[in-house]
N, C-alpha and C. Protein backbone atom coordinates (compact mmCIF):
# COMPACT_ATOMS: atom_id res chain seq x y z
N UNK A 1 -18.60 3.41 -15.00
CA UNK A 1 -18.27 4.81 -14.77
C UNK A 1 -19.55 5.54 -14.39
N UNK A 2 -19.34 6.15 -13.35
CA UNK A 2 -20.73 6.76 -12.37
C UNK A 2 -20.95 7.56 -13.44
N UNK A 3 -20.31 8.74 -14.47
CA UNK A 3 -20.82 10.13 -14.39
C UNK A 3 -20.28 10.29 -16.22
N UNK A 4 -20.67 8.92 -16.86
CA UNK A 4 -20.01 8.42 -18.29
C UNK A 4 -20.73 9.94 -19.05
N UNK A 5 -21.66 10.04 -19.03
CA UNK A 5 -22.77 11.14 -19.82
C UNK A 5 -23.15 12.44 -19.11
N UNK A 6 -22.78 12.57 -17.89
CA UNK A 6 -22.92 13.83 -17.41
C UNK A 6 -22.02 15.05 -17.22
N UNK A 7 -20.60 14.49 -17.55
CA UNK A 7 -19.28 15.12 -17.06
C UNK A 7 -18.59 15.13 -18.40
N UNK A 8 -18.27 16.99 -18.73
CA UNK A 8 -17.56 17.15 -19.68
C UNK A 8 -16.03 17.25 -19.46
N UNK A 9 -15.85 17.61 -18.30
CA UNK A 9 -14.37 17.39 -17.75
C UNK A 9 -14.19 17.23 -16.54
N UNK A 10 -13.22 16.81 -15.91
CA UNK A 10 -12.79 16.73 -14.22
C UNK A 10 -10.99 17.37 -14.52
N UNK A 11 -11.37 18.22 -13.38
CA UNK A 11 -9.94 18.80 -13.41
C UNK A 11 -9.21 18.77 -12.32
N UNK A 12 -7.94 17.97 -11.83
CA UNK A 12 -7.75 17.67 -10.52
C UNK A 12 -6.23 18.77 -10.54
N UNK A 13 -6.21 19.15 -9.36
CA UNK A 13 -5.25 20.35 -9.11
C UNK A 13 -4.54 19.96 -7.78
N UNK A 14 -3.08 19.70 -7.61
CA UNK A 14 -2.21 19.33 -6.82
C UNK A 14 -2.25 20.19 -6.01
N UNK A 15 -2.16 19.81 -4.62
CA UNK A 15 -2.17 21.12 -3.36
C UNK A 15 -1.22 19.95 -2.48
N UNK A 16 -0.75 20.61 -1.25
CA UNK A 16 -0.09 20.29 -0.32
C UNK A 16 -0.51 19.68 0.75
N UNK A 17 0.00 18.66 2.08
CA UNK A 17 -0.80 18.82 3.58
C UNK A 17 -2.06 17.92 3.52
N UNK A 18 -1.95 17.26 2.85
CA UNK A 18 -3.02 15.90 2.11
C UNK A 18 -4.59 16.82 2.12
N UNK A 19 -4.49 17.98 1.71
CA UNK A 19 -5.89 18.23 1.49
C UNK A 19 -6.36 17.49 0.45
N UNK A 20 -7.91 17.44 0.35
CA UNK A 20 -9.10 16.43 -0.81
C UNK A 20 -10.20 17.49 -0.64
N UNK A 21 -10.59 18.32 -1.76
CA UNK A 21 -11.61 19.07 -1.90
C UNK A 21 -12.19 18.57 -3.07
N UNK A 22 -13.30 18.36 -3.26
CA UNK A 22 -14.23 17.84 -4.00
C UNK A 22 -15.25 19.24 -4.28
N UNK A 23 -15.53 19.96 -5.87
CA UNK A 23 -16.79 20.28 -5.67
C UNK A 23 -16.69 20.62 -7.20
N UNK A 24 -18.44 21.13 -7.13
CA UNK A 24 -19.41 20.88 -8.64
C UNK A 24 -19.94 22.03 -8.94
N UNK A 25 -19.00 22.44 -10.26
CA UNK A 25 -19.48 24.11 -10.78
C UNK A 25 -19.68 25.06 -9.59
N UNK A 26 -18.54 24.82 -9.06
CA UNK A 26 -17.93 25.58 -7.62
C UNK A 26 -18.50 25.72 -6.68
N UNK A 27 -19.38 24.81 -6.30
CA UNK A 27 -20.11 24.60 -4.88
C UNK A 27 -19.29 23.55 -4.43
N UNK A 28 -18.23 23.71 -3.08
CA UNK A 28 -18.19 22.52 -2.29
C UNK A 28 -19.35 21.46 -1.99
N UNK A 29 -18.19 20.51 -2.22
CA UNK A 29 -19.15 19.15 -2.13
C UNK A 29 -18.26 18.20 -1.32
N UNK A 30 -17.07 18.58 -0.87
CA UNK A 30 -16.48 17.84 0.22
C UNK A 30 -15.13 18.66 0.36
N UNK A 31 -15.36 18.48 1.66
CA UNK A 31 -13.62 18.99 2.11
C UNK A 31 -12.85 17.78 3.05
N UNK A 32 -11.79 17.38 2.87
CA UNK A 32 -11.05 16.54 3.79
C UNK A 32 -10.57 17.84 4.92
N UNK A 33 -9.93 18.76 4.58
CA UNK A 33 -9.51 20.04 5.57
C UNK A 33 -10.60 20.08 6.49
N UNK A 34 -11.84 20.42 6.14
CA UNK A 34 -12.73 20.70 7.49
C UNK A 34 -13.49 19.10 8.23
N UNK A 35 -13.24 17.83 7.35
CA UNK A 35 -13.56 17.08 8.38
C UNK A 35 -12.33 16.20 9.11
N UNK A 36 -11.28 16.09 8.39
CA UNK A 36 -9.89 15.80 8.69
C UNK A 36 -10.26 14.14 8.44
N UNK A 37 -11.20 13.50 7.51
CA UNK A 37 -10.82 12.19 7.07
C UNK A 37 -11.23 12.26 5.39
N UNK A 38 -11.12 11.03 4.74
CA UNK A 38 -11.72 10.99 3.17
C UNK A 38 -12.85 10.51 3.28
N UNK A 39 -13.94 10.80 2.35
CA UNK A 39 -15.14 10.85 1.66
C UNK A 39 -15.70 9.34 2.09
N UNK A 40 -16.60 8.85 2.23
CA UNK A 40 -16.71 7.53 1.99
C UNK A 40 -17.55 7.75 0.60
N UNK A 41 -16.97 6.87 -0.12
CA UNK A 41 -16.71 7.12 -1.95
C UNK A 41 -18.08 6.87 -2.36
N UNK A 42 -19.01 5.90 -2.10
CA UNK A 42 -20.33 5.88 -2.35
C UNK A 42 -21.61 7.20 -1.94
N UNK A 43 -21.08 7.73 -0.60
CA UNK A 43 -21.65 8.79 -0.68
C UNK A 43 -21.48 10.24 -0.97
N UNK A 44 -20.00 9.84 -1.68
CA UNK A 44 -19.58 11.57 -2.23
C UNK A 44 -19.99 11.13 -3.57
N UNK A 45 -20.17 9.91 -4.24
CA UNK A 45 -20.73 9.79 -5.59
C UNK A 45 -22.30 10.02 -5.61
N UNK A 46 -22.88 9.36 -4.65
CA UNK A 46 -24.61 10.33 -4.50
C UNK A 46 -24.34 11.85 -5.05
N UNK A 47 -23.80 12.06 -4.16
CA UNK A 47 -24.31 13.93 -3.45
C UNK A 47 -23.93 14.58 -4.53
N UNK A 48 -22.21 13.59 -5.39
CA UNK A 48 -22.25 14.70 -6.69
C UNK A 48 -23.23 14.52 -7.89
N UNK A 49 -24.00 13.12 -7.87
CA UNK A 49 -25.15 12.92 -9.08
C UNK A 49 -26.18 13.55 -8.70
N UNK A 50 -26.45 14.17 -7.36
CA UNK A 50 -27.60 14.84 -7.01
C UNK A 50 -27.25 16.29 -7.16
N UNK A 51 -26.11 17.18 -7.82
CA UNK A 51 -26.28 18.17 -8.59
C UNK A 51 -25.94 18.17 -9.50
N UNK A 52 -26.20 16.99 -10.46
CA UNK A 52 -26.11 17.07 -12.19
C UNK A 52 -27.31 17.06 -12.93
């Protein structure tokens, strides 16, 4: 588990239209809407350990 000691909660919230928004103490950190594909998972796991 990437984020065993850094993460007091993850809260995932159902939306419509296959959006995927990703972000950290409310800074976007990924949108599927503005690039119109998914994350490649190794580098949306960087970018979110690089604001914890």
């Amino acid at each position: 588990m990437a984020f065993k000691l850094n993460v007091g909660s993850i809260k995932l919230i159902p939306s419509t239209g296959g959006v995927f928004e990703v972000s950290v103490n409310g800074q976007s950190v990924y949108s599927k809407k503005a690039t119109g594909e998914f994350p490649d998972e190794e580098a949306l796991v960087r970018k979110i350990k690089s604001l914890l």
